[in-house]
PDB file of N, CA and C in Angstrom:
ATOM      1  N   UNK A   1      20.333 125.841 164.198  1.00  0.00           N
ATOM      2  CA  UNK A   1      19.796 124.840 163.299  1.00  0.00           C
ATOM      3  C   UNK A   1      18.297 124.743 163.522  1.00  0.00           C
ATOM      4  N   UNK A   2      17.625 124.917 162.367  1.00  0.00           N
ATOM      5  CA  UNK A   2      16.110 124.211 162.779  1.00  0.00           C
ATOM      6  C   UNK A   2      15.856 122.691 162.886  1.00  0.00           C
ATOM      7  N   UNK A   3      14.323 122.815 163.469  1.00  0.00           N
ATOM      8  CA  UNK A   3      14.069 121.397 164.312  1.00  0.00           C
ATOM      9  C   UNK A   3      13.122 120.608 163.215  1.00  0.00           C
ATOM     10  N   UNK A   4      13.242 120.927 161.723  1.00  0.00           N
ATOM     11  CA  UNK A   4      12.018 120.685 161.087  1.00  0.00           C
ATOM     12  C   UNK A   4      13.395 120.698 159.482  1.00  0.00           C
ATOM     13  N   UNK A   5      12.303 119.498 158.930  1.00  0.00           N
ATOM     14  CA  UNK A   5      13.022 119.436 157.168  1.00  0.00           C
ATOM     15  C   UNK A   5      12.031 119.606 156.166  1.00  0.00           C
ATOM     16  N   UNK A   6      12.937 120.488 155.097  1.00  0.00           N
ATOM     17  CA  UNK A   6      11.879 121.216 153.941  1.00  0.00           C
ATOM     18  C   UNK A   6      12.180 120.650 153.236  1.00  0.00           C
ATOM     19  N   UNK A   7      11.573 121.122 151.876  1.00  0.00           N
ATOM     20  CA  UNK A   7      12.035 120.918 150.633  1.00  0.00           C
ATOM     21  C   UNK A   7      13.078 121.656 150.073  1.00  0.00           C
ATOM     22  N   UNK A   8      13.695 120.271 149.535  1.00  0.00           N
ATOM     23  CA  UNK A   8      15.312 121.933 149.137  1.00  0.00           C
ATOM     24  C   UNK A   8      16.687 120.868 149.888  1.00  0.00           C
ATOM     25  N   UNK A   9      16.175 120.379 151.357  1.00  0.00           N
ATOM     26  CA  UNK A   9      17.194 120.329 152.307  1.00  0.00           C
ATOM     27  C   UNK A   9      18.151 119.134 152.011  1.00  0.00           C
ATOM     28  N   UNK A  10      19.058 119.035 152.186  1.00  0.00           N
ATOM     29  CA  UNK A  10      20.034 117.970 152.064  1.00  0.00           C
ATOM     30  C   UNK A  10      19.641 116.738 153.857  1.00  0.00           C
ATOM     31  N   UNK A  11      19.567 115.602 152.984  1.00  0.00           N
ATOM     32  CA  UNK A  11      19.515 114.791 154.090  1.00  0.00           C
ATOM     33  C   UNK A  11      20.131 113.483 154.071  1.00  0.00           C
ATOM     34  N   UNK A  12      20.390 112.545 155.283  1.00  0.00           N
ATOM     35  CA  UNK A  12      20.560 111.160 155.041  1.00  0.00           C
ATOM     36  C   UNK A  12      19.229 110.484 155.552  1.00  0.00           C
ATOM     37  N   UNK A  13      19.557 109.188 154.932  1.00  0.00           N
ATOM     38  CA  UNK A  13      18.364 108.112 155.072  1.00  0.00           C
ATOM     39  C   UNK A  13      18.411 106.991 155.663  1.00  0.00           C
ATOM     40  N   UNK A  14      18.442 106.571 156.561  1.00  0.00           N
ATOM     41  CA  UNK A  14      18.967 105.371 157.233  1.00  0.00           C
ATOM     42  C   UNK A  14      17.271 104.259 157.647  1.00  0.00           C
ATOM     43  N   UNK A  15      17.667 103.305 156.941  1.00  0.00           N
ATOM     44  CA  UNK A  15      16.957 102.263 156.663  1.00  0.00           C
ATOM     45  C   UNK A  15      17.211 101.283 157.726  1.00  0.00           C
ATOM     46  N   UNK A  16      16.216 100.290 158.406  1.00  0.00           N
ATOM     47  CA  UNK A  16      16.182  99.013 159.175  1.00  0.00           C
ATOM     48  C   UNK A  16      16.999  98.235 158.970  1.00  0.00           C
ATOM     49  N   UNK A  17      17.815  98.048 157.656  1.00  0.00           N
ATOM     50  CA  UNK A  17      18.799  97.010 157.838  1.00  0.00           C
ATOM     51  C   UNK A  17      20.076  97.937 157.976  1.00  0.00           C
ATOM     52  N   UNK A  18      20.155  99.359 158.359  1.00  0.00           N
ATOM     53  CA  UNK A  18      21.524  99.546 158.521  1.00  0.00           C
ATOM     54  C   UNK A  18      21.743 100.171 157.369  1.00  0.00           C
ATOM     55  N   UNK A  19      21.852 100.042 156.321  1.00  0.00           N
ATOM     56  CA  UNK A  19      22.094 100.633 155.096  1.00  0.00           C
ATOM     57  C   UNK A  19      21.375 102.324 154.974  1.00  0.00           C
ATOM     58  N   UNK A  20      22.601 102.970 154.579  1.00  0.00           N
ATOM     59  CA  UNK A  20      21.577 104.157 154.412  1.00  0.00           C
ATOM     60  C   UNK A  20      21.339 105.379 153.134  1.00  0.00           C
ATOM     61  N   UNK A  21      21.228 106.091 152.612  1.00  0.00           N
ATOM     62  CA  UNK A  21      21.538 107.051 151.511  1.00  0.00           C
ATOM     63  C   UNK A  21      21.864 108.448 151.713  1.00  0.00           C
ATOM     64  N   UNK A  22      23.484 108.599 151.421  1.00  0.00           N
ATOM     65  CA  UNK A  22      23.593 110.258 152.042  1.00  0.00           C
ATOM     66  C   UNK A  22      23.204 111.085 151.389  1.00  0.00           C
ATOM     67  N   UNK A  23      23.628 111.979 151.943  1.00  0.00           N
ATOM     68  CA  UNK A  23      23.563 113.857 150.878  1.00  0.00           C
ATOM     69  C   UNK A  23      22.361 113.344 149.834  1.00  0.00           C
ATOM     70  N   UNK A  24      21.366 112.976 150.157  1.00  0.00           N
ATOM     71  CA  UNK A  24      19.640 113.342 149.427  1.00  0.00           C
ATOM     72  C   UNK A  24      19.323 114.686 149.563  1.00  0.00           C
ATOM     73  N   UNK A  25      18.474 115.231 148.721  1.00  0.00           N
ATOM     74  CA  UNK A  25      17.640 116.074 148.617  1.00  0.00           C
ATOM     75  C   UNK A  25      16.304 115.823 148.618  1.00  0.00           C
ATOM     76  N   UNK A  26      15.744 116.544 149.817  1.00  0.00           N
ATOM     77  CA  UNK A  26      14.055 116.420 149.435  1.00  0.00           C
ATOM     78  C   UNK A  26      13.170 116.676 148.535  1.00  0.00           C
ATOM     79  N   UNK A  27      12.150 116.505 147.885  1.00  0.00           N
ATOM     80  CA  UNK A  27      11.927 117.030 146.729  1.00  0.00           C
ATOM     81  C   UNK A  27      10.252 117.219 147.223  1.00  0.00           C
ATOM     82  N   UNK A  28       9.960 116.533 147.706  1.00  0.00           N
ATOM     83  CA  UNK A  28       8.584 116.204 148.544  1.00  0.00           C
ATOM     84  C   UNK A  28       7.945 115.461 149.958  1.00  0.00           C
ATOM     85  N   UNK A  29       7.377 116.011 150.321  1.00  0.00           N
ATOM     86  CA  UNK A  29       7.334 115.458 151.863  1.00  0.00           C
ATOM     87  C   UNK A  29       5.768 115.235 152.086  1.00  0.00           C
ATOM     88  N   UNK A  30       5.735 113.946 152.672  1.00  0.00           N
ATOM     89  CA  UNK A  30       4.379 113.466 152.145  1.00  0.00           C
ATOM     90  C   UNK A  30       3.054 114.201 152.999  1.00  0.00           C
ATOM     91  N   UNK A  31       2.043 114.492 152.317  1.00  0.00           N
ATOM     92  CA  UNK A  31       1.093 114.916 153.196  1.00  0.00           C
ATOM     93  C   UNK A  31      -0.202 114.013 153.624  1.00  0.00           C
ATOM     94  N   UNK A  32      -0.086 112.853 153.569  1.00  0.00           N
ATOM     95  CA  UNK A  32      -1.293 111.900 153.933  1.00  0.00           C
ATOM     96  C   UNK A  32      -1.143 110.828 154.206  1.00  0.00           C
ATOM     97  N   UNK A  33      -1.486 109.823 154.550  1.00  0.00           N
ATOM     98  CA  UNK A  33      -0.867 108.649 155.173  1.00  0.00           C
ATOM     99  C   UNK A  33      -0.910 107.648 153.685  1.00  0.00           C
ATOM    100  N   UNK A  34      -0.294 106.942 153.300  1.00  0.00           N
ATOM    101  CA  UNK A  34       0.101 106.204 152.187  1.00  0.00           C
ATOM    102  C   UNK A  34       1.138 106.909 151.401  1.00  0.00           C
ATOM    103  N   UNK A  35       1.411 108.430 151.410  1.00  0.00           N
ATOM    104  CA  UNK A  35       2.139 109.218 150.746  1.00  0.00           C
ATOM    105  C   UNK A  35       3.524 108.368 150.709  1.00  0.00           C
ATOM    106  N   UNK A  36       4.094 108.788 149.849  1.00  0.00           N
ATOM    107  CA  UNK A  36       6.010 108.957 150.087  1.00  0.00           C
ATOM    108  C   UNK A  36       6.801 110.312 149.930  1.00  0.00           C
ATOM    109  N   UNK A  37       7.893 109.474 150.311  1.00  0.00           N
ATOM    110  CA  UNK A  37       8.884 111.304 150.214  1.00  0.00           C
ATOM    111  C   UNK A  37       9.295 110.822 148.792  1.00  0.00           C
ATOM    112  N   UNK A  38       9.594 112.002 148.317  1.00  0.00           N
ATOM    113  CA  UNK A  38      10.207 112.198 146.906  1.00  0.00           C
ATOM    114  C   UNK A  38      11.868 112.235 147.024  1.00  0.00           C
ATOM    115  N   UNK A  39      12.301 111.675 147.053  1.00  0.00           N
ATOM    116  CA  UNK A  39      13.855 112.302 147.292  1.00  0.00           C
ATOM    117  C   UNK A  39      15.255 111.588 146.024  1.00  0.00           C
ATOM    118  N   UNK A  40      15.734 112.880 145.704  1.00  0.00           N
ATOM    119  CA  UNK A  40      16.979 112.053 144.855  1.00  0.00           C
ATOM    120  C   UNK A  40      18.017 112.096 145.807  1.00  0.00           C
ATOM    121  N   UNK A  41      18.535 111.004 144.577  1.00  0.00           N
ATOM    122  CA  UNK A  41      19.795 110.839 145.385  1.00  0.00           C
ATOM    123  C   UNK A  41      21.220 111.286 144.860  1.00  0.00           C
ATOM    124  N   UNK A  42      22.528 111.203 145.237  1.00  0.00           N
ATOM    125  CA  UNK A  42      23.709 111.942 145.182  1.00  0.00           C
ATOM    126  C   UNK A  42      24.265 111.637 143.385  1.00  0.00           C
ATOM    127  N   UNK A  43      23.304 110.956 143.002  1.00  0.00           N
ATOM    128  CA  UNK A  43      23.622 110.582 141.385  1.00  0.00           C
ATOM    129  C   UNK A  43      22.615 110.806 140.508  1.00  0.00           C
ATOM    130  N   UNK A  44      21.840 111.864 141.426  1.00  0.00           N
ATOM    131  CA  UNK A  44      20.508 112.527 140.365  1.00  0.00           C
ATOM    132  C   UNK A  44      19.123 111.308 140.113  1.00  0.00           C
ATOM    133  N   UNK A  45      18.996 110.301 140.891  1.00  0.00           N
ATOM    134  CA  UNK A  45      18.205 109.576 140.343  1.00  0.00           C
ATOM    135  C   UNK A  45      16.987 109.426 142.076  1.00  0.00           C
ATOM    136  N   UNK A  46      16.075 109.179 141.428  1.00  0.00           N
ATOM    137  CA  UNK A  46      14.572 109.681 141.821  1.00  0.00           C
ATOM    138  C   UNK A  46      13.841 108.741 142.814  1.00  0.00           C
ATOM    139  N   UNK A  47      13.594 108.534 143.778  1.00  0.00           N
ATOM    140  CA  UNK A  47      13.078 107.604 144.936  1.00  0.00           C
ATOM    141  C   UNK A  47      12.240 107.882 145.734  1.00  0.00           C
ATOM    142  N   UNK A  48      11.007 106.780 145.567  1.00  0.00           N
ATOM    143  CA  UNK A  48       9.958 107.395 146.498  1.00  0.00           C
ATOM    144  C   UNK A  48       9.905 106.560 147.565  1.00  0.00           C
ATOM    145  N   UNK A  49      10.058 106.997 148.706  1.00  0.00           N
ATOM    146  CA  UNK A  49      10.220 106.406 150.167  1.00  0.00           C
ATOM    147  C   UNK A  49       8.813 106.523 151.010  1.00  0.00           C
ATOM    148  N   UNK A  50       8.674 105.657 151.513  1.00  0.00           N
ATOM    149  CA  UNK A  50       7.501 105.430 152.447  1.00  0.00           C
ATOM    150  C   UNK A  50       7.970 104.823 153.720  1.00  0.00           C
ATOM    151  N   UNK A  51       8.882 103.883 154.027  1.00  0.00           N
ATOM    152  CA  UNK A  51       9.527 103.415 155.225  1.00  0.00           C
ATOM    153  C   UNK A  51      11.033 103.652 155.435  1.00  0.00           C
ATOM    154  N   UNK A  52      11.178 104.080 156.177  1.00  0.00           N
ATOM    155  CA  UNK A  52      12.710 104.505 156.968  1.00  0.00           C
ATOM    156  C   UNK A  52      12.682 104.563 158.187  1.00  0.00           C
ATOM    157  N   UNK A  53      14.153 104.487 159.082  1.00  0.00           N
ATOM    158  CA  UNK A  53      14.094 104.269 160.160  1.00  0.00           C
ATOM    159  C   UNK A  53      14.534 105.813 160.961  1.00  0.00           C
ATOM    160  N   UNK A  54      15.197 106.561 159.956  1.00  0.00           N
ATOM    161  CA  UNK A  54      15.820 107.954 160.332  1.00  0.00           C
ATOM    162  C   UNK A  54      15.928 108.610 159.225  1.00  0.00           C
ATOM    163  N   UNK A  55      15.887 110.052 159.863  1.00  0.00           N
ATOM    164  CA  UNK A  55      15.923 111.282 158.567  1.00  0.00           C
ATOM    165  C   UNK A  55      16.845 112.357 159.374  1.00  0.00           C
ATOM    166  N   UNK A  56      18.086 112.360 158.579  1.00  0.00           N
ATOM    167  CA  UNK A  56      19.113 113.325 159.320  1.00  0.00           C
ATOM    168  C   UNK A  56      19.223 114.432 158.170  1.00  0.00           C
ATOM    169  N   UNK A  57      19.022 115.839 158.754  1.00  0.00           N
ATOM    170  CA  UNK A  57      19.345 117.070 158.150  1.00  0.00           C
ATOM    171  C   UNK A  57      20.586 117.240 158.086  1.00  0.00           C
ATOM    172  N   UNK A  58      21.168 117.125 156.876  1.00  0.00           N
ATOM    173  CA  UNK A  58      23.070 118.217 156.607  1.00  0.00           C
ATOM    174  C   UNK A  58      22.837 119.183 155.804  1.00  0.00           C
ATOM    175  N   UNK A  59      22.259 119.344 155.318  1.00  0.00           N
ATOM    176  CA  UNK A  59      22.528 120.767 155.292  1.00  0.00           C
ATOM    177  C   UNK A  59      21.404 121.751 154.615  1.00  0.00           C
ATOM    178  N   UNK A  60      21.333 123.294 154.595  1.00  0.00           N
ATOM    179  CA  UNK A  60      19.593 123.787 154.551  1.00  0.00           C
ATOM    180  C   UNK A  60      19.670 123.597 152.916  1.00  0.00           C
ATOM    181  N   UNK A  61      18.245 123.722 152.534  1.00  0.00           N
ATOM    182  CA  UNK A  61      18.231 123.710 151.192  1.00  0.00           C
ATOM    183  C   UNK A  61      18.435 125.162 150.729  1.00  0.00           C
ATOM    184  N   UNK A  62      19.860 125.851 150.643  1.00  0.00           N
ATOM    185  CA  UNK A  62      19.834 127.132 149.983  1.00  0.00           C
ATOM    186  C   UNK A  62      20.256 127.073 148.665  1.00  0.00           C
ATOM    187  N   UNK A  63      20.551 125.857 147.750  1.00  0.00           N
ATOM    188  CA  UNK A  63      20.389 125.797 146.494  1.00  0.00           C
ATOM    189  C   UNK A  63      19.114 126.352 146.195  1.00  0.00           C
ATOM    190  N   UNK A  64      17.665 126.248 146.580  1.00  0.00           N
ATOM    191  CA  UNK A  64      16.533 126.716 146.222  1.00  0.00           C
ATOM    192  C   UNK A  64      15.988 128.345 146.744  1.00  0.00           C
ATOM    193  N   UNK A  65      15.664 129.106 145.927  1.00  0.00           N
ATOM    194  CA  UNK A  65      15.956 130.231 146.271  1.00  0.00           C
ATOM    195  C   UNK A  65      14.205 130.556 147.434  1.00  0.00           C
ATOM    196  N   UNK A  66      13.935 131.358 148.048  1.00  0.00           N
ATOM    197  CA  UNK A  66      12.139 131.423 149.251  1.00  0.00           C
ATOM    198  C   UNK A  66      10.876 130.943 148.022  1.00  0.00           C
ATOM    199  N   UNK A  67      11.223 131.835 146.876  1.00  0.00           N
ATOM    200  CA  UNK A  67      10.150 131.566 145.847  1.00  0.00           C
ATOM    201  C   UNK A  67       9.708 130.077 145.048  1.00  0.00           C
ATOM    202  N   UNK A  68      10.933 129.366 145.015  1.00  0.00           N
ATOM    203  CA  UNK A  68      11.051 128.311 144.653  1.00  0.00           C
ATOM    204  C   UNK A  68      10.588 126.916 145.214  1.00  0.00           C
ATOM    205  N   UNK A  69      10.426 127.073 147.090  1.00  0.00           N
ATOM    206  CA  UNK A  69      10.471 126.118 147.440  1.00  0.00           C
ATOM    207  C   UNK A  69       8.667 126.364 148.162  1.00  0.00           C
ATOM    208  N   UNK A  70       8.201 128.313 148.180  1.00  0.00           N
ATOM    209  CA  UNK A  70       6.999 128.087 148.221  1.00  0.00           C
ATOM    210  C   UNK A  70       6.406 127.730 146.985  1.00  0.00           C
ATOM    211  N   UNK A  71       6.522 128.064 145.928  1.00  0.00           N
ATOM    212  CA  UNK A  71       5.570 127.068 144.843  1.00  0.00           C
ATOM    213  C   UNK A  71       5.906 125.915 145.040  1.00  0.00           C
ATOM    214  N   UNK A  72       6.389 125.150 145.449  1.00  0.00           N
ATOM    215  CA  UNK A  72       6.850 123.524 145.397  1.00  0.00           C
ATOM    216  C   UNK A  72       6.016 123.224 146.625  1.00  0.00           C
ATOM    217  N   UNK A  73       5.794 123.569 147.856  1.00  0.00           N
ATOM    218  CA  UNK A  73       4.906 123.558 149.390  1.00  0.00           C
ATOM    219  C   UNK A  73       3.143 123.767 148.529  1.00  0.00           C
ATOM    220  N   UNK A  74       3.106 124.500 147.610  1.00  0.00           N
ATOM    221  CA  UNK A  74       1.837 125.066 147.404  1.00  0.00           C
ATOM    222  C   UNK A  74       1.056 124.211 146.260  1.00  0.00           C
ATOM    223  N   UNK A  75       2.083 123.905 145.517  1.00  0.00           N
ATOM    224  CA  UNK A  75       2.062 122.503 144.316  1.00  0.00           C
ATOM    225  C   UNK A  75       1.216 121.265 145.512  1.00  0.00           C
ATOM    226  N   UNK A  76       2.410 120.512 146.359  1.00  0.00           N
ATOM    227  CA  UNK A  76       2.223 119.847 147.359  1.00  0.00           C
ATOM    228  C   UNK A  76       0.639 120.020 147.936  1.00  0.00           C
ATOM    229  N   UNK A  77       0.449 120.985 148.225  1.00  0.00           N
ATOM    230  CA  UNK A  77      -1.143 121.618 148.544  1.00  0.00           C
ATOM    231  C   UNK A  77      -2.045 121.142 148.355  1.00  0.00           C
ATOM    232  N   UNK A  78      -2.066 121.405 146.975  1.00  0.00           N
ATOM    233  CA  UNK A  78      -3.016 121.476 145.846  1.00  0.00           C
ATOM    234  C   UNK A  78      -3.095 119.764 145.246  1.00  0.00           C
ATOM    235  N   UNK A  79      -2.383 119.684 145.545  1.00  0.00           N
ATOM    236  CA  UNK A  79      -2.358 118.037 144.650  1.00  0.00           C
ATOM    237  C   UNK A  79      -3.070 117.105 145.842  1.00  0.00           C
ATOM    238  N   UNK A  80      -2.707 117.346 147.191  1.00  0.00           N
ATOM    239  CA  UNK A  80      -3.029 116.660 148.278  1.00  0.00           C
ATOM    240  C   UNK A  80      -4.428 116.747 148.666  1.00  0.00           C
ATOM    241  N   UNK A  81      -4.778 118.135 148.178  1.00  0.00           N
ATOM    242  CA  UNK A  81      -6.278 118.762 148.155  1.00  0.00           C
ATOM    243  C   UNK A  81      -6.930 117.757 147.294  1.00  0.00           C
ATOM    244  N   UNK A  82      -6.644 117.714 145.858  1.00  0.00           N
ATOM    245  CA  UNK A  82      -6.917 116.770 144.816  1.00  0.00           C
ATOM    246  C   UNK A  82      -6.876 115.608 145.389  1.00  0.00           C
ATOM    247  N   UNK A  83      -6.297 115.047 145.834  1.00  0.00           N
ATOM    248  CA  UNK A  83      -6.456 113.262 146.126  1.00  0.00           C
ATOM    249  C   UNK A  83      -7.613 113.220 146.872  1.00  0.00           C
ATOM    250  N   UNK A  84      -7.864 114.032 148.157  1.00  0.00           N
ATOM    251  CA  UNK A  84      -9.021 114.092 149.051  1.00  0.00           C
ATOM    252  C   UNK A  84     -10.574 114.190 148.214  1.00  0.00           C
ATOM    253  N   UNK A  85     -10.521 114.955 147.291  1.00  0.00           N
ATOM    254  CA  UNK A  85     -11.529 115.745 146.686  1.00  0.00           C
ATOM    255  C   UNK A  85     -12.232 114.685 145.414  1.00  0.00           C
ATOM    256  N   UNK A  86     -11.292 113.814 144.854  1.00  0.00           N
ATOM    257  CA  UNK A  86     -11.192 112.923 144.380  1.00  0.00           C
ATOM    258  C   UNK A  86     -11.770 111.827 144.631  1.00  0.00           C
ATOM    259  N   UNK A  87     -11.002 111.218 145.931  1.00  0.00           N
ATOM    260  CA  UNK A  87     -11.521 110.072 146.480  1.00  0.00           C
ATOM    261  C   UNK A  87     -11.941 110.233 147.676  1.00  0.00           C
ATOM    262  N   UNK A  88     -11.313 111.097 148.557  1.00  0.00           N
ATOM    263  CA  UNK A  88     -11.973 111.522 149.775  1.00  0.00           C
ATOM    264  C   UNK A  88     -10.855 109.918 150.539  1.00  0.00           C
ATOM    265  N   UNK A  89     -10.191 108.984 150.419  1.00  0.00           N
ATOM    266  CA  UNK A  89      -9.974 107.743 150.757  1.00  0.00           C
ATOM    267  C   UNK A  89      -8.370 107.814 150.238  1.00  0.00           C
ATOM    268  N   UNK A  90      -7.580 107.054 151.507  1.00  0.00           N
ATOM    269  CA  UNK A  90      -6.225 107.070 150.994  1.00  0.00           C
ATOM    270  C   UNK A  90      -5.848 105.456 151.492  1.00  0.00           C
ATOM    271  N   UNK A  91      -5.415 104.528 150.714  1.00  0.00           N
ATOM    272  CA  UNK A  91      -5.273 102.978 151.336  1.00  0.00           C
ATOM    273  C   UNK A  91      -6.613 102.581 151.712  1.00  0.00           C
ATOM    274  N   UNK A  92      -7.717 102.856 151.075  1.00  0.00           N
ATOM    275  CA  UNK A  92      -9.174 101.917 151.419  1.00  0.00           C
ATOM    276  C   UNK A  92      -9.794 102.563 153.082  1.00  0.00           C
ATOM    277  N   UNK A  93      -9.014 103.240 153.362  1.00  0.00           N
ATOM    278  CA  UNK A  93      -9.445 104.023 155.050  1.00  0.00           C
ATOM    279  C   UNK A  93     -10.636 105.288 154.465  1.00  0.00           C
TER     280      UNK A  93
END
């Protein structure tokens, strides 16, 4: 098993009060501090997360084929590049 979660990967979400969201998919993983994760959930619907208490891997993302999930890492990139380049400022820091 790897020690690290991509995009693609199936995960759960376990939140501070106990409550949690299974079998998610990552869709995005944040690259800057204010970011969120992108992640749907087991009924196709779309959530951007910024606080959680745990992130458990079940299973790899091989629904997404190597090509698929580097344009999606490289998208991620480029956009993160853009916010910097932009404002240079993320949350007034």
């Amino acid at each position: 098993m790897k020690d690290y979660i991509e995009i693609g990967d199936k995960v759960r979400i376990w939140f501070s009060d106990g409550e949690s969201m299974p079998n998610c998919e990552v869709l995005y993983i944040p690259c800057a501090e204010g970011d969120s994760w992108r992640i749907k959930d087991k009924d196709g619907d779309l959530h951007y997360i910024q606080r959680f208490e745990m992130m458990s891997l079940l299973t790899l993302g091989y629904n997404k084929s190597e090509k698929e999930i580097k344009k999606l890492q490289e998208y991620n990139s480029k956009l993160a590049d853009e916010v910097l380049r932009l404002g240079g400022k993320i949350n007034g820091e």
